[in-house]
C-alpha atoms as a PDB file:
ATOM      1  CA  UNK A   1      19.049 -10.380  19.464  1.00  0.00           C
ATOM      2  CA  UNK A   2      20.685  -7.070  20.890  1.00  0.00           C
ATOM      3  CA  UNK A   3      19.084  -5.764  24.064  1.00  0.00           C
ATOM      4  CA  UNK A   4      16.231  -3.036  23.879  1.00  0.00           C
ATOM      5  CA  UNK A   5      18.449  -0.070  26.288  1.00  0.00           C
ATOM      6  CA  UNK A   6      17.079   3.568  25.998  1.00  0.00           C
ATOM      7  CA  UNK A   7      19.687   4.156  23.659  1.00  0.00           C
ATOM      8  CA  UNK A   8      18.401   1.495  21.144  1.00  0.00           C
ATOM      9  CA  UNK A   9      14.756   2.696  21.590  1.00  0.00           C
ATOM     10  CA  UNK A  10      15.159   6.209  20.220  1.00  0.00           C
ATOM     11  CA  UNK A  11      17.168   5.153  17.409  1.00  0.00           C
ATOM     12  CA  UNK A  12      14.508   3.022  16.065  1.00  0.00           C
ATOM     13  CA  UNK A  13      12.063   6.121  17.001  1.00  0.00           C
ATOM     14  CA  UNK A  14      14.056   8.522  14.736  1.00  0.00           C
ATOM     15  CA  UNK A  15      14.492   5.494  11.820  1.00  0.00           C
ATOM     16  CA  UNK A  16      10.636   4.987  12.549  1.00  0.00           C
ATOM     17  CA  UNK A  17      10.152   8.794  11.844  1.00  0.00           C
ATOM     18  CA  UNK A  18      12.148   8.948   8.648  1.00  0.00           C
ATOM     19  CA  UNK A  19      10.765   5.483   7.756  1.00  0.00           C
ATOM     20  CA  UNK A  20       7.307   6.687   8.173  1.00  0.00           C
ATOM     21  CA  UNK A  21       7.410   9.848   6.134  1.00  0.00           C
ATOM     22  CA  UNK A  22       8.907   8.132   2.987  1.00  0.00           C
ATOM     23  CA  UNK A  23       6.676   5.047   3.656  1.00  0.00           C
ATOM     24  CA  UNK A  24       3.358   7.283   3.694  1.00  0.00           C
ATOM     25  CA  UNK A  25       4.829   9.348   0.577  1.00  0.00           C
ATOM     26  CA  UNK A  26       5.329   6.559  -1.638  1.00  0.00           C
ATOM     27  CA  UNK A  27       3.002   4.523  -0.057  1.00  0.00           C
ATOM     28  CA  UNK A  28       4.880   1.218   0.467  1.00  0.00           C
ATOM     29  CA  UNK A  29       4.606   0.768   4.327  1.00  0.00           C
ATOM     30  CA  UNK A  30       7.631   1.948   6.225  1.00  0.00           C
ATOM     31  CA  UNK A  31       8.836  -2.190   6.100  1.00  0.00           C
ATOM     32  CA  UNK A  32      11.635  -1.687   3.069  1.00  0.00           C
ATOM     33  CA  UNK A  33      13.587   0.280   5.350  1.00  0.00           C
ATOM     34  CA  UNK A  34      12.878  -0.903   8.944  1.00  0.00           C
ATOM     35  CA  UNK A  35      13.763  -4.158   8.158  1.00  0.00           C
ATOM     36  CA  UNK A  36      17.189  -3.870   5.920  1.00  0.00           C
ATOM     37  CA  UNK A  37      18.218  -1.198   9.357  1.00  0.00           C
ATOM     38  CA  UNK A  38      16.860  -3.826  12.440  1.00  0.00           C
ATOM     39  CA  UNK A  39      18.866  -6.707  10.761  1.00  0.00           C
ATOM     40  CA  UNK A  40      21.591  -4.866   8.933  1.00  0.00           C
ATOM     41  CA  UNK A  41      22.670  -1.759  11.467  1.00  0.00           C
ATOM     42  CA  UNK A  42      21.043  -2.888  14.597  1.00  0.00           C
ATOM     43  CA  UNK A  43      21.759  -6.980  14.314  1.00  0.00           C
ATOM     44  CA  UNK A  44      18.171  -7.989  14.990  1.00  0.00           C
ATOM     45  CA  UNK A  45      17.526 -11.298  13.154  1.00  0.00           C
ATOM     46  CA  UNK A  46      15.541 -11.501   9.845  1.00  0.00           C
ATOM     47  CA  UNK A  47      12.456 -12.901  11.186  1.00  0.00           C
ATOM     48  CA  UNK A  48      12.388 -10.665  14.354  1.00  0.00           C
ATOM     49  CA  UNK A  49      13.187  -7.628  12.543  1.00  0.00           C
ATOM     50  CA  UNK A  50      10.341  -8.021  10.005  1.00  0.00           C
ATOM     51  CA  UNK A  51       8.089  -8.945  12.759  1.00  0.00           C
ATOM     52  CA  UNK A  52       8.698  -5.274  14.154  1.00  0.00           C
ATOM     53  CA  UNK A  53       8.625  -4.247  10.141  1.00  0.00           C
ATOM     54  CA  UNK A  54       4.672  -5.496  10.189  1.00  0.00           C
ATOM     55  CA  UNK A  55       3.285  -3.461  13.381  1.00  0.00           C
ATOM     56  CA  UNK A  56       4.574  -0.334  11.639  1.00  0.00           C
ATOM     57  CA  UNK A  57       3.325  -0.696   8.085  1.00  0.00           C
ATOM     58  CA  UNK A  58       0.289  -1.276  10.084  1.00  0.00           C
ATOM     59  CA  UNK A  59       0.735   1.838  11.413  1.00  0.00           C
ATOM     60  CA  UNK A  60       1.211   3.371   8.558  1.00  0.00           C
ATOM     61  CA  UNK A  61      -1.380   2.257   6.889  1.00  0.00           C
ATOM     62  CA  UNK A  62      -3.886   3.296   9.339  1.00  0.00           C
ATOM     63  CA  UNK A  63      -2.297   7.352   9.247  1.00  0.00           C
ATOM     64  CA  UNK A  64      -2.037   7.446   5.476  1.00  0.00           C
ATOM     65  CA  UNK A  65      -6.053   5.767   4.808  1.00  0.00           C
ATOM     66  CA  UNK A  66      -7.257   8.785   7.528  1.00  0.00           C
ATOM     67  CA  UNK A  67      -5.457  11.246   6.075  1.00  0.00           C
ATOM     68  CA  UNK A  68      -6.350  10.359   2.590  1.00  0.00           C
ATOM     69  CA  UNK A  69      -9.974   9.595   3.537  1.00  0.00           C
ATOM     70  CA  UNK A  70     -10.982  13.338   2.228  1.00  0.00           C
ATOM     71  CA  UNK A  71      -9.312  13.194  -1.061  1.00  0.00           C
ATOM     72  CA  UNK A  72     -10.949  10.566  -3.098  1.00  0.00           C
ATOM     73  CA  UNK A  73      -7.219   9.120  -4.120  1.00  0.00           C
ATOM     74  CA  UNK A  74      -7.953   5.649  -1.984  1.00  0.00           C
ATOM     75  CA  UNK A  75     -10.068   3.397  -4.142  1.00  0.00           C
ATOM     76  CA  UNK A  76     -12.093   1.212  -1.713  1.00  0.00           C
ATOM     77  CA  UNK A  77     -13.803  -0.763  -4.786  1.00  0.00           C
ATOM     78  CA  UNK A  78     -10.634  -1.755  -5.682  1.00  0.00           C
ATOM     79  CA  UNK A  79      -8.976  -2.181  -2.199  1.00  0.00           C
ATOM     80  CA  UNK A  80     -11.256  -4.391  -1.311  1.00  0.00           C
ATOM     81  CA  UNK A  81     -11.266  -6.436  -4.043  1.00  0.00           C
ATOM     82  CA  UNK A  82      -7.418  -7.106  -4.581  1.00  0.00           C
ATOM     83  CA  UNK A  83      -7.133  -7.956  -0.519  1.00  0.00           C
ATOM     84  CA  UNK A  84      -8.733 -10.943  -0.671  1.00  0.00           C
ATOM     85  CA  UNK A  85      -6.118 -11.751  -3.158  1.00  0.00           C
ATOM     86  CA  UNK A  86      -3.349 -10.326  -0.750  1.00  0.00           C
ATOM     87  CA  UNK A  87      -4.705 -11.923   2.673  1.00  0.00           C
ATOM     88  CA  UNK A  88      -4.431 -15.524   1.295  1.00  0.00           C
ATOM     89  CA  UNK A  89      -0.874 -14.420   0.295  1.00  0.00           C
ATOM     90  CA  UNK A  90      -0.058 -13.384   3.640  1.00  0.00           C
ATOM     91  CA  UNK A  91      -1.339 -16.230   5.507  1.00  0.00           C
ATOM     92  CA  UNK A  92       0.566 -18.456   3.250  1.00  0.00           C
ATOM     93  CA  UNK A  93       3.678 -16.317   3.462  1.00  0.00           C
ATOM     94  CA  UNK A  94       3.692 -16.333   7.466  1.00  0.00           C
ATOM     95  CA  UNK A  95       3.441 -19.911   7.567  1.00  0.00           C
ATOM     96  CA  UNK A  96       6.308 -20.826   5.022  1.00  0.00           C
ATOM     97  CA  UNK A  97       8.816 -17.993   6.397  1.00  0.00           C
ATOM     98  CA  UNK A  98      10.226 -20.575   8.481  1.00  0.00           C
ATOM     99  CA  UNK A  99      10.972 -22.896   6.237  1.00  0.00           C
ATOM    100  CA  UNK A 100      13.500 -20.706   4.479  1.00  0.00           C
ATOM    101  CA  UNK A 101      17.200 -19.780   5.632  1.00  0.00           C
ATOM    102  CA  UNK A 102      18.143 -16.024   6.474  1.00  0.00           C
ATOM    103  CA  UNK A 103      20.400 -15.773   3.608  1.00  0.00           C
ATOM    104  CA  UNK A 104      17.734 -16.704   1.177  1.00  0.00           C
ATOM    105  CA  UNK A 105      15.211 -14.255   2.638  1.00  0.00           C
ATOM    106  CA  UNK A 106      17.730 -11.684   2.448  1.00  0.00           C
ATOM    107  CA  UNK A 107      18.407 -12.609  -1.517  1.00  0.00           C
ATOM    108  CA  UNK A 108      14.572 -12.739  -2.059  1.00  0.00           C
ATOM    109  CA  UNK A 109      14.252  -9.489  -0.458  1.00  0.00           C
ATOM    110  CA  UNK A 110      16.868  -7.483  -2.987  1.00  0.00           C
ATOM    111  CA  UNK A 111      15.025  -8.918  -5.940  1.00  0.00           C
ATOM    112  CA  UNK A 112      11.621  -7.958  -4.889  1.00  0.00           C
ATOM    113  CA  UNK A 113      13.604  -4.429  -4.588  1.00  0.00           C
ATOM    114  CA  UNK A 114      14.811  -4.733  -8.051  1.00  0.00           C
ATOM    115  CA  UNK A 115      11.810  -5.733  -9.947  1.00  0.00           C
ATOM    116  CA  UNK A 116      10.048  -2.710  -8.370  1.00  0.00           C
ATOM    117  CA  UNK A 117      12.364  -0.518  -9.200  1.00  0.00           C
ATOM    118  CA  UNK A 118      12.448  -1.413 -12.983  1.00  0.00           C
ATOM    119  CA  UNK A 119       8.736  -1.481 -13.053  1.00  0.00           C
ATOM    120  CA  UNK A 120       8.572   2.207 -12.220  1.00  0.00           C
ATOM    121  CA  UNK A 121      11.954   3.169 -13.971  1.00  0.00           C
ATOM    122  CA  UNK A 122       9.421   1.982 -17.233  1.00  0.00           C
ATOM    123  CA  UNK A 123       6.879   4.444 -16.543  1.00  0.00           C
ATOM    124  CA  UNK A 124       8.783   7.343 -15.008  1.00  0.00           C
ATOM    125  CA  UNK A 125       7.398   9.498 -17.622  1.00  0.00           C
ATOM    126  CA  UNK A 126       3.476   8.451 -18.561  1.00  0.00           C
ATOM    127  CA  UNK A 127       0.411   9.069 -16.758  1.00  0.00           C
ATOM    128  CA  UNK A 128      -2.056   7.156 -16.350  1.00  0.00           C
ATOM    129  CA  UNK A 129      -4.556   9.963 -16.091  1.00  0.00           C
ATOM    130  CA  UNK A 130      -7.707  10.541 -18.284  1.00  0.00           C
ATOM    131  CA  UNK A 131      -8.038  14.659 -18.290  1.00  0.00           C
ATOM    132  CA  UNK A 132     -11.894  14.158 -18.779  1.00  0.00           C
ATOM    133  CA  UNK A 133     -13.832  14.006 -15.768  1.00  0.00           C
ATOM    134  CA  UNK A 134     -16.904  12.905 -16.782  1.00  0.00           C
ATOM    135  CA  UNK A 135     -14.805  10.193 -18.907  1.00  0.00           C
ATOM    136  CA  UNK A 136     -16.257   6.243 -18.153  1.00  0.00           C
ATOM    137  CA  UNK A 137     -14.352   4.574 -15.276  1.00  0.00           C
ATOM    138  CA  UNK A 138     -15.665   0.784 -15.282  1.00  0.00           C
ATOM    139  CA  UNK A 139     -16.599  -0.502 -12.535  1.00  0.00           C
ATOM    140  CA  UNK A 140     -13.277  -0.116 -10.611  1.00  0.00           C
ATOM    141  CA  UNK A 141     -11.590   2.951 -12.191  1.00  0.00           C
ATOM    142  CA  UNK A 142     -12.418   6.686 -10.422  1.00  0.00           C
ATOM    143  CA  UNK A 143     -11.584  10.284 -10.312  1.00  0.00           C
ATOM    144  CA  UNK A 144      -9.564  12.449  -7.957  1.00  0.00           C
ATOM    145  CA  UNK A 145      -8.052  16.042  -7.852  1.00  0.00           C
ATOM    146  CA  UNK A 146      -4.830  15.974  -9.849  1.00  0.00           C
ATOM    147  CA  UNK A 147      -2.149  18.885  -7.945  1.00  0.00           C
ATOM    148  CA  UNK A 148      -0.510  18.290 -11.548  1.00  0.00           C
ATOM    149  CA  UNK A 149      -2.854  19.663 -13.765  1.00  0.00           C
ATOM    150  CA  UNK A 150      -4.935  21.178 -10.951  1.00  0.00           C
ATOM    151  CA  UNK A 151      -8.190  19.395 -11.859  1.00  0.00           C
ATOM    152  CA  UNK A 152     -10.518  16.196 -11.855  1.00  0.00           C
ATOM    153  CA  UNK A 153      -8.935  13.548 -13.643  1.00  0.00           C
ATOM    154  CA  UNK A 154     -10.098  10.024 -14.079  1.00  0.00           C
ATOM    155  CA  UNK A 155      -8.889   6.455 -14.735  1.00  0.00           C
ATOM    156  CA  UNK A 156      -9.735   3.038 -15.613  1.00  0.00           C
ATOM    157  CA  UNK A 157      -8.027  -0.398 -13.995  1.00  0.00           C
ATOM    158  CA  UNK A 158      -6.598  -2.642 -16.745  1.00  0.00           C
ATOM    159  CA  UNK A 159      -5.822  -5.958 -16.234  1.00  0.00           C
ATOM    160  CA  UNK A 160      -7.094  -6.580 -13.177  1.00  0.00           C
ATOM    161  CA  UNK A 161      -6.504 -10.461 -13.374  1.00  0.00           C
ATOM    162  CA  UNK A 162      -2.788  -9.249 -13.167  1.00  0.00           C
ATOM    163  CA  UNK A 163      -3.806  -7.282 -10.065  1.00  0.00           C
ATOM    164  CA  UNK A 164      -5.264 -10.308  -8.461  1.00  0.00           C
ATOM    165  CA  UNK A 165      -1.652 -12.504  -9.062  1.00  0.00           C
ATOM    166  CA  UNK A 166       0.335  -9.451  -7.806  1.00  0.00           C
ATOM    167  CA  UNK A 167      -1.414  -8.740  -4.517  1.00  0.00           C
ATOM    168  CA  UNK A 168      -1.277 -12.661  -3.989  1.00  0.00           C
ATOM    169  CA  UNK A 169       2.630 -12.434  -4.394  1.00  0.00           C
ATOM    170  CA  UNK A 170       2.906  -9.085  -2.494  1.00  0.00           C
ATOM    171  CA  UNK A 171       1.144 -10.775   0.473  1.00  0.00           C
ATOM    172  CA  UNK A 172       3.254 -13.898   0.390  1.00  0.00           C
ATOM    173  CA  UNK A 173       6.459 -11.570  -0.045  1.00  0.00           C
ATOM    174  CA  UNK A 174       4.936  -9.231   2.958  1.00  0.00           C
ATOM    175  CA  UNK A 175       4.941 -11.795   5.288  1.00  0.00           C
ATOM    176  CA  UNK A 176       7.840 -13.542   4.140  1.00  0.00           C
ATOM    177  CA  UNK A 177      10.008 -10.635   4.797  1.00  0.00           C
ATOM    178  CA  UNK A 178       8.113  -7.932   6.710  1.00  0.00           C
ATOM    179  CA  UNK A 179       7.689  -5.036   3.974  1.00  0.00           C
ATOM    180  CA  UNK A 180       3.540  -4.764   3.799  1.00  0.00           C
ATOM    181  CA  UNK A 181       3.736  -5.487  -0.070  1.00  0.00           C
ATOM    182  CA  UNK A 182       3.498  -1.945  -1.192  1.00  0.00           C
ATOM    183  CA  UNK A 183       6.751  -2.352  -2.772  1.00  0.00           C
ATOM    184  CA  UNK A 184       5.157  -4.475  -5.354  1.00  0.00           C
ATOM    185  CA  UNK A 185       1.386  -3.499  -5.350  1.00  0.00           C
ATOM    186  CA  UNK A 186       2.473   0.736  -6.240  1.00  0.00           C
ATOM    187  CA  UNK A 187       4.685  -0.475  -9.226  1.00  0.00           C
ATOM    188  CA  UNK A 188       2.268  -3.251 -10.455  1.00  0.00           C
ATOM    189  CA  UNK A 189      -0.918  -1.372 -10.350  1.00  0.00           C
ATOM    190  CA  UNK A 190       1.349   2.009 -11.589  1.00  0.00           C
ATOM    191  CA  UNK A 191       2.999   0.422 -14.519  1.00  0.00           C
ATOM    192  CA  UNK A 192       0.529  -2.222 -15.598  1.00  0.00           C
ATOM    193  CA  UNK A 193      -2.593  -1.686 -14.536  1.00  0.00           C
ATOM    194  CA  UNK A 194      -3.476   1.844 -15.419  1.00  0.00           C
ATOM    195  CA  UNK A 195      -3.597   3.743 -12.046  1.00  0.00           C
ATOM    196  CA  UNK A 196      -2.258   7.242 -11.489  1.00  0.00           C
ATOM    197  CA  UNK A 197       0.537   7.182  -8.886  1.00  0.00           C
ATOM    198  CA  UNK A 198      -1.252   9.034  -6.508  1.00  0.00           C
ATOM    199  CA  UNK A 199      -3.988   6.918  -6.297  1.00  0.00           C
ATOM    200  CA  UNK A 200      -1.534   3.483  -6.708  1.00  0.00           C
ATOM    201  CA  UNK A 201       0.211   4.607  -3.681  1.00  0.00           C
ATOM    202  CA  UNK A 202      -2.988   6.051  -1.407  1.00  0.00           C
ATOM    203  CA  UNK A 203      -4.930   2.329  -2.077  1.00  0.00           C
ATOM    204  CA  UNK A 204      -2.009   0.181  -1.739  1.00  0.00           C
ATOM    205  CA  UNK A 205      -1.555   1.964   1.896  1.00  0.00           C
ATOM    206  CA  UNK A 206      -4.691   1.140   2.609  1.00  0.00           C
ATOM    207  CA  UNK A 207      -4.958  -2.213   1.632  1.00  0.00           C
ATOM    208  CA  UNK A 208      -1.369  -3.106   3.400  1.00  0.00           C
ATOM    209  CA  UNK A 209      -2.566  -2.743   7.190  1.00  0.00           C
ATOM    210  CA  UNK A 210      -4.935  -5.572   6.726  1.00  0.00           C
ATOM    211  CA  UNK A 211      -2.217  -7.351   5.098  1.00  0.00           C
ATOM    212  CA  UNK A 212       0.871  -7.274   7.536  1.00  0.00           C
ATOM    213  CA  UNK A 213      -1.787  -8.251  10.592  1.00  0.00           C
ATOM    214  CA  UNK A 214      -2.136 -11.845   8.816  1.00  0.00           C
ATOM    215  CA  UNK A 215       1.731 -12.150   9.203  1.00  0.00           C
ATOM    216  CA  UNK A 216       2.195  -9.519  12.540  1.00  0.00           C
ATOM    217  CA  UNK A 217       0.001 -12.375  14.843  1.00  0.00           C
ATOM    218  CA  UNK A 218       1.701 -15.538  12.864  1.00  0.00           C
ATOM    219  CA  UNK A 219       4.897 -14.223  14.028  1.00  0.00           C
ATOM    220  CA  UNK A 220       3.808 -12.922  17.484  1.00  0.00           C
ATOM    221  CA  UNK A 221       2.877 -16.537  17.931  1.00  0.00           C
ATOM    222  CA  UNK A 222       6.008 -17.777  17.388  1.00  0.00           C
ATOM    223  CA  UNK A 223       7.481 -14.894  19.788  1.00  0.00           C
ATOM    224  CA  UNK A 224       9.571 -13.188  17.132  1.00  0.00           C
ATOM    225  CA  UNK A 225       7.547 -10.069  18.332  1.00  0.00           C
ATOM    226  CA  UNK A 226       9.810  -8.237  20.822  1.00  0.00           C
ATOM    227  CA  UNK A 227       7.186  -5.648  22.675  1.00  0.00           C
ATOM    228  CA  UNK A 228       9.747  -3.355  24.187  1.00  0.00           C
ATOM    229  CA  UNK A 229      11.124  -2.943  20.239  1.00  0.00           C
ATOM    230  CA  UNK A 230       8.317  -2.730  18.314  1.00  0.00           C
ATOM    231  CA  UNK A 231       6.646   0.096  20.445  1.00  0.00           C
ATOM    232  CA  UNK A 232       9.245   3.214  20.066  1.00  0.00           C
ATOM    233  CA  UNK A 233       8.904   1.631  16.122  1.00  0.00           C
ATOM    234  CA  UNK A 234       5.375   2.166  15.451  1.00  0.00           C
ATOM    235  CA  UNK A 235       5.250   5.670  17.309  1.00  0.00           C
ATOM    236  CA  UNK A 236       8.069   7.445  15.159  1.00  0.00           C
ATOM    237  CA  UNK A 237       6.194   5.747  12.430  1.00  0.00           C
ATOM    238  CA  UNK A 238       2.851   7.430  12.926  1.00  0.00           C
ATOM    239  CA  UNK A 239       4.360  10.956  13.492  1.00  0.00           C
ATOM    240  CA  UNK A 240       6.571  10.328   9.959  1.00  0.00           C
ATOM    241  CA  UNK A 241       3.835   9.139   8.103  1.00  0.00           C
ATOM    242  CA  UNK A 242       1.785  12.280   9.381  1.00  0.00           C
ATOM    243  CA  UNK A 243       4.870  14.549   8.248  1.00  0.00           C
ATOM    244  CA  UNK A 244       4.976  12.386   4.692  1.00  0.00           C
ATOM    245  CA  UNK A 245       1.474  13.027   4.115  1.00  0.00           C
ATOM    246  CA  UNK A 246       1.731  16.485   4.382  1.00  0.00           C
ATOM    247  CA  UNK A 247       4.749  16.220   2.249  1.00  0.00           C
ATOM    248  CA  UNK A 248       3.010  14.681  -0.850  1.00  0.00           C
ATOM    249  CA  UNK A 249       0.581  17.852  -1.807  1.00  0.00           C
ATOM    250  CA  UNK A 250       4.482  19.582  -3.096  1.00  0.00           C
ATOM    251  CA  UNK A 251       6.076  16.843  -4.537  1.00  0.00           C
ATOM    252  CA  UNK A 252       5.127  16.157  -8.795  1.00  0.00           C
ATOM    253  CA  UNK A 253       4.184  12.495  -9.104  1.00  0.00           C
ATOM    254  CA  UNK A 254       7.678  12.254 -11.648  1.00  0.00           C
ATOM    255  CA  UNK A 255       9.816  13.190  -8.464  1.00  0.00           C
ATOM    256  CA  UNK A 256       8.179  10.419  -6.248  1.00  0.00           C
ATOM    257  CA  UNK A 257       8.778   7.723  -9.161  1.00  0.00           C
ATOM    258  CA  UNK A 258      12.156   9.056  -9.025  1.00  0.00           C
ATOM    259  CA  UNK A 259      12.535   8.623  -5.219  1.00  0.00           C
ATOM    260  CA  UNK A 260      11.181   5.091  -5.106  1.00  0.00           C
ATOM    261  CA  UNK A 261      12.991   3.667  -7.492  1.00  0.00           C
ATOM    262  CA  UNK A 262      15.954   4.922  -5.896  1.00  0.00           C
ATOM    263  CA  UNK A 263      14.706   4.203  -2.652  1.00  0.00           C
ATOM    264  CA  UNK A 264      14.331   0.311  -4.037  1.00  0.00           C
ATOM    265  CA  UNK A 265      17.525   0.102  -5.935  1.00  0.00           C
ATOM    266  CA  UNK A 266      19.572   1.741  -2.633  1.00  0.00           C
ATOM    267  CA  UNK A 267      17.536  -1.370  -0.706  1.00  0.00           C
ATOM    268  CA  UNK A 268      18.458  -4.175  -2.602  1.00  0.00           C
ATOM    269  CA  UNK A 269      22.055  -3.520  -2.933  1.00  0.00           C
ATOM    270  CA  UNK A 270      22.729  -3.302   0.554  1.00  0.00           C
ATOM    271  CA  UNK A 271      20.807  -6.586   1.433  1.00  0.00           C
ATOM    272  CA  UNK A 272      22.673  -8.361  -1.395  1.00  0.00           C
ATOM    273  CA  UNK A 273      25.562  -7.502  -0.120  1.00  0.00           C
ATOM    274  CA  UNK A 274      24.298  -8.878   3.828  1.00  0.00           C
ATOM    275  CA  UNK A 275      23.433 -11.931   2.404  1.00  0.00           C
ATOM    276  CA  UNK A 276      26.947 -12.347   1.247  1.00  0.00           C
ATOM    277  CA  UNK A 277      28.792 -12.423   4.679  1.00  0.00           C
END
């Protein structure tokens, strides 16, 4: 593991910032970056660099749910609900990480990427918006202002036993390989389950803090957690996710699909290509 000089610190501080705003924007954690740039550019190992990855998608999550507190987009019902699924996938995913090799975590990671990616790609251009406010949400749908249309729009969660299996795998995968799970959760509960964008991204930040501090203290115990790293990390990441947040009011929910999936395809090529030297 490279040595933590001055140097070193503020390059992870400006990666944290730029990791941060995109993270908080698509809500996915700022993890799918940090970790392909600590083990890819900056030679950190796997395990150690998504051991860093967790303390800032914790970070993350914890500026995106206050910002978003205000704007009814975060859907607590449903947060709450689909984390028990994802905390029992973290735990289990902390515990097995060290039973694979580095090369196979790094294949495992691109795939995730991919599968992401062509779940949005699908639904680049459908809503999942009901223009009737009033209309019947179910017990775990709800309502929020739309910047699209520029009023209340509602929605209702389809299949939520598909819900449950995806946050289980996006906690397993979060802890496995330091990336929070919002990578999955946004495209899953975007493209199958009926929830705006908006809304898919603002809950899934939410719900991802709880879920990286399962696998954050499982790997501090082990000592992958390197202090003097992981601090200049999570402070770019709070002042990019504040800057992303800010962001998101100007940016049609079409563009953002369009970022992540490039964002996730961009990912997954260049740790396929790691895991082949």
């Amino acid at each position: 593991m490279p040595a933590v000089t001055l140097g070193l610190a503020l390059i992870i501080f400006g990666s944290g910032v730029a990791a941060g705003g995109v993270g908080a924007l698509l809500g996915i954690g700022g993890g799918v970056f940090f970790v392909p740039l600590l083990n890819i550019a900056l030679g950190f190992p796997l395990r150690t660099a998504a051991a860093i990855s967790l303390t800032t998608v914790i970070a993350t999550s914890s500026s995106v749910s206050a910002g978003r507190s205000g704007e009814q987009l975060i859907n607590l019902r449903l947060g709450m609900v689909l984390e028990v699924a994802t905390v029992a996938g973290s735990l289990l995913g902390g515990l097995t990480a060290y039973l694979f090799s580095e090369t196979t975590l790094q294949r495992l990671f691109g795939l995730v990427m991919l599968f992401g990616a062509g779940a949005v790609l699908a639904r680049v251009h459908r809503r999942n918006v009901i223009a009737d406010e009033r209309a019947h949400t179910g017990m775990l749908g709800g309502r929020f202002h739309e910047v699209e249309s520029g009023g209340i729009v509602s929605y209702r969660v389809k299949r939520l036993p598909l819900a449950l299996i995806a946050s289980f795998i996006a906690g397993n995968v979060s802890s496995l390989l330091g990336i929070g799970g919002g990578v999955l959760k946004v495209p899953a509960l975007n493209a199958w389950c009926g929830i705006p964008l908006r809304a898919a991204a603002a809950t899934s930040a939410f719900m991802i803090g709880v879920t990286a501090t399962g696998g954050a203290i499982i790997y501090y115990g082990h000592g992958d957690l390197p202090a003097l790293a992981a601090a200049p990390a999570v402070l770019g990441v709070q002042i990019g996710s504040w800057l992303g947040l800010r962001l998101s009011h100007h940016v049609p929910a079409k563009w953002l699909k369009v970022l992540l999936v490039a964002v996730l395809a961009g990912v997954a090529a260049l740790m396929f290509e790691r895991s082949t030297r």
